[in-house]
C-alpha atoms as a PDB file:
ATOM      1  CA  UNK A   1       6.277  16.524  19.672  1.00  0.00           C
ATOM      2  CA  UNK A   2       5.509  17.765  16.186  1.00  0.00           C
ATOM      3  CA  UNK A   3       3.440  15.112  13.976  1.00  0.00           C
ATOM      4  CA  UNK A   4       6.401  15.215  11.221  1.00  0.00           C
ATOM      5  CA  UNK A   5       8.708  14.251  14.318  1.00  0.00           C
ATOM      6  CA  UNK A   6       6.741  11.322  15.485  1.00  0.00           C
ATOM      7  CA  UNK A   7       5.842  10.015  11.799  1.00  0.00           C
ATOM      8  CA  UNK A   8       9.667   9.673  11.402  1.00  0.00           C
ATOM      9  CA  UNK A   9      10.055   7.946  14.906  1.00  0.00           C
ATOM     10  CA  UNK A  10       7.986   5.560  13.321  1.00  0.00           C
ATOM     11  CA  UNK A  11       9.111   5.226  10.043  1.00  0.00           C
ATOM     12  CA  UNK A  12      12.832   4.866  11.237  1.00  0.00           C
ATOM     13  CA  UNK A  13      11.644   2.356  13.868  1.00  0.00           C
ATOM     14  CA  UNK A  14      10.522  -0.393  11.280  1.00  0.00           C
ATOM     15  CA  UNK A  15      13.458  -1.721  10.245  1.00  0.00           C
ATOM     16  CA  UNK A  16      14.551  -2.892  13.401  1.00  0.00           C
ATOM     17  CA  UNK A  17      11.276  -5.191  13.346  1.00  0.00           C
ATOM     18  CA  UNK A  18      12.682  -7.976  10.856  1.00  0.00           C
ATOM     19  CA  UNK A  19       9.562  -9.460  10.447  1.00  0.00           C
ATOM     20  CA  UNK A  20       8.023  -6.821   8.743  1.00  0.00           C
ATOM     21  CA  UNK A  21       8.959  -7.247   4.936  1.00  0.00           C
ATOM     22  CA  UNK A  22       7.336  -4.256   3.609  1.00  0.00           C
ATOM     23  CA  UNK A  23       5.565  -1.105   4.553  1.00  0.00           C
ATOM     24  CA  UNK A  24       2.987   1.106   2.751  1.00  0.00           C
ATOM     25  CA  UNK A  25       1.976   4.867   3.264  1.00  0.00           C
ATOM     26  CA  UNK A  26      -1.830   4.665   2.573  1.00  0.00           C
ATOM     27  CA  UNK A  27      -4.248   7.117   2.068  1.00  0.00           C
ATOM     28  CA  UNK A  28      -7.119   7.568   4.215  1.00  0.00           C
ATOM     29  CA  UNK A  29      -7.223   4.952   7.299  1.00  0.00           C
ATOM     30  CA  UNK A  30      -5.019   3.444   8.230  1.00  0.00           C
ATOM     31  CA  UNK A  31      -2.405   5.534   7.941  1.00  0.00           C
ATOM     32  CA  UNK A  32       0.176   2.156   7.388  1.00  0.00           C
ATOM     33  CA  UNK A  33      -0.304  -1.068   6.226  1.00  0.00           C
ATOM     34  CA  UNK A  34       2.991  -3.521   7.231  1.00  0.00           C
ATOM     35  CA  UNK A  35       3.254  -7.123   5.688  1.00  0.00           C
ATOM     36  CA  UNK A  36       4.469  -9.046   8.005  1.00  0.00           C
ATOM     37  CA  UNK A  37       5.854 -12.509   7.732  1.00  0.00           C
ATOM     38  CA  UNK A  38       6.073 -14.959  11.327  1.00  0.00           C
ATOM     39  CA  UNK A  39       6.817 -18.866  12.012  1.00  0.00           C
ATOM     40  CA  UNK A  40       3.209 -19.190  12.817  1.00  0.00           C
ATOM     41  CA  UNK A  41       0.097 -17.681  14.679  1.00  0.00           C
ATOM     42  CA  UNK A  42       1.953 -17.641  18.273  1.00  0.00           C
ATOM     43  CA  UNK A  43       4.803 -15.854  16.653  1.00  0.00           C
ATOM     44  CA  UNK A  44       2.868 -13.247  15.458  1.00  0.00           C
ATOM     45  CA  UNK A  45       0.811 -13.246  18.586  1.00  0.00           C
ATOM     46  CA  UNK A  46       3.809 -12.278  20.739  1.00  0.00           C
ATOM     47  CA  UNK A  47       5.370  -9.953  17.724  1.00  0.00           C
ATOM     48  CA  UNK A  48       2.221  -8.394  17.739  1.00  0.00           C
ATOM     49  CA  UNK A  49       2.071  -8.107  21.750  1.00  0.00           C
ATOM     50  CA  UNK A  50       5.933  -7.161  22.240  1.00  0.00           C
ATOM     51  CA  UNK A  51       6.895  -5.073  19.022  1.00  0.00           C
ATOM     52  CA  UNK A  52       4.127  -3.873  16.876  1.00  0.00           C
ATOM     53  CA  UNK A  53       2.340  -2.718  20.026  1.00  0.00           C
ATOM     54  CA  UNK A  54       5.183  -0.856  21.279  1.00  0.00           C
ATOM     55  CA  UNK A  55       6.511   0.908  17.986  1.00  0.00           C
ATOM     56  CA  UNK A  56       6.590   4.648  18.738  1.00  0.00           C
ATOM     57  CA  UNK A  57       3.546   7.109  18.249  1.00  0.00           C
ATOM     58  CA  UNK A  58       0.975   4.066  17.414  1.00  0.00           C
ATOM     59  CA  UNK A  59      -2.150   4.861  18.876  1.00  0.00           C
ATOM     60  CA  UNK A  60      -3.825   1.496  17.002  1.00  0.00           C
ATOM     61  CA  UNK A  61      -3.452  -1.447  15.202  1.00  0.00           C
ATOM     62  CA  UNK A  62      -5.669  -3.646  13.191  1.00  0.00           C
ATOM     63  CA  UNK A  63      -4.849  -7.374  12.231  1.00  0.00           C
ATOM     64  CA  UNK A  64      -5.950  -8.960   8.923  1.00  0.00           C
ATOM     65  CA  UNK A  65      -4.505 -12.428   8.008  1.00  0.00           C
ATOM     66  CA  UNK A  66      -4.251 -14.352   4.146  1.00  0.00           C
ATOM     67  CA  UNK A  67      -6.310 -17.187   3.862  1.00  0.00           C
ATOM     68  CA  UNK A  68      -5.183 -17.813   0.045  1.00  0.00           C
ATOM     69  CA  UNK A  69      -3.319 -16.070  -2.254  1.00  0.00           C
ATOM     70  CA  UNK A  70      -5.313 -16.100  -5.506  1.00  0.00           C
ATOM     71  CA  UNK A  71      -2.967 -14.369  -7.710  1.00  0.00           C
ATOM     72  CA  UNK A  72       0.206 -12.693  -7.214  1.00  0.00           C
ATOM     73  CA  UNK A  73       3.034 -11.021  -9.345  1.00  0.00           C
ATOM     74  CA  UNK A  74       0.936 -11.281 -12.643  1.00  0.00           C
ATOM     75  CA  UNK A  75       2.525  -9.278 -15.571  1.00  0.00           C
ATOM     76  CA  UNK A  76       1.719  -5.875 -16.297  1.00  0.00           C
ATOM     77  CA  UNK A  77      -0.180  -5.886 -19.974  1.00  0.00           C
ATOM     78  CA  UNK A  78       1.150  -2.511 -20.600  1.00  0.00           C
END
C-alpha cells in the first residue's frame, strides 16, 4: 500500500476514537501527537491496549502524561 494510502487510513480512523480530542501533524518524530482525554489511568490503559494500538499503519506509540498545567489559553499580545 502506498504511504499516502495508509497516512489517510489513519487519519480517517481517528475520529472513531472519541477519546482523542485533537490531533497534530508534527514535524520530525513523531509523526502525530493525539491529546487524549480518559476517566482515569485504567481507562487509558485499556484505550491504549484496545484502540490506539490497533489504529491502522501504526508501527509505534509513545505515552506522555500532564502532571500540571501551568498555563493554558493565554492571549496572544499581537
Amino acid at each position: 500500500m502506498r504511504l499516502q494510502r495508509r497516512v489517510q487510513a489513519f487519519k480517517e480512523a481517528l475520529p472513531n476514537v472519541t477519546e482523542i480530542i485533537q490531533a497534530q501533524c508534527l514535524f520530525g518524530d513523531p509523526d502525530y501527537m493525539l491529546h487524549i482525554v480518559t476517566k482515569d489511568l485504567p481507562a487509558f490503559q485499556r484505550l491504549y491496549d484496545e484502540k490506539l494500538s490497533a489504529l491502522p499503519h501504526v508501527l509505534r506509540l509513545m505515552s506522555t502524561l500532564v502532571m500540571k498545567t501551568i498555563l493554558q489559553n493565554r492571549p496572544l499580545q499581537i
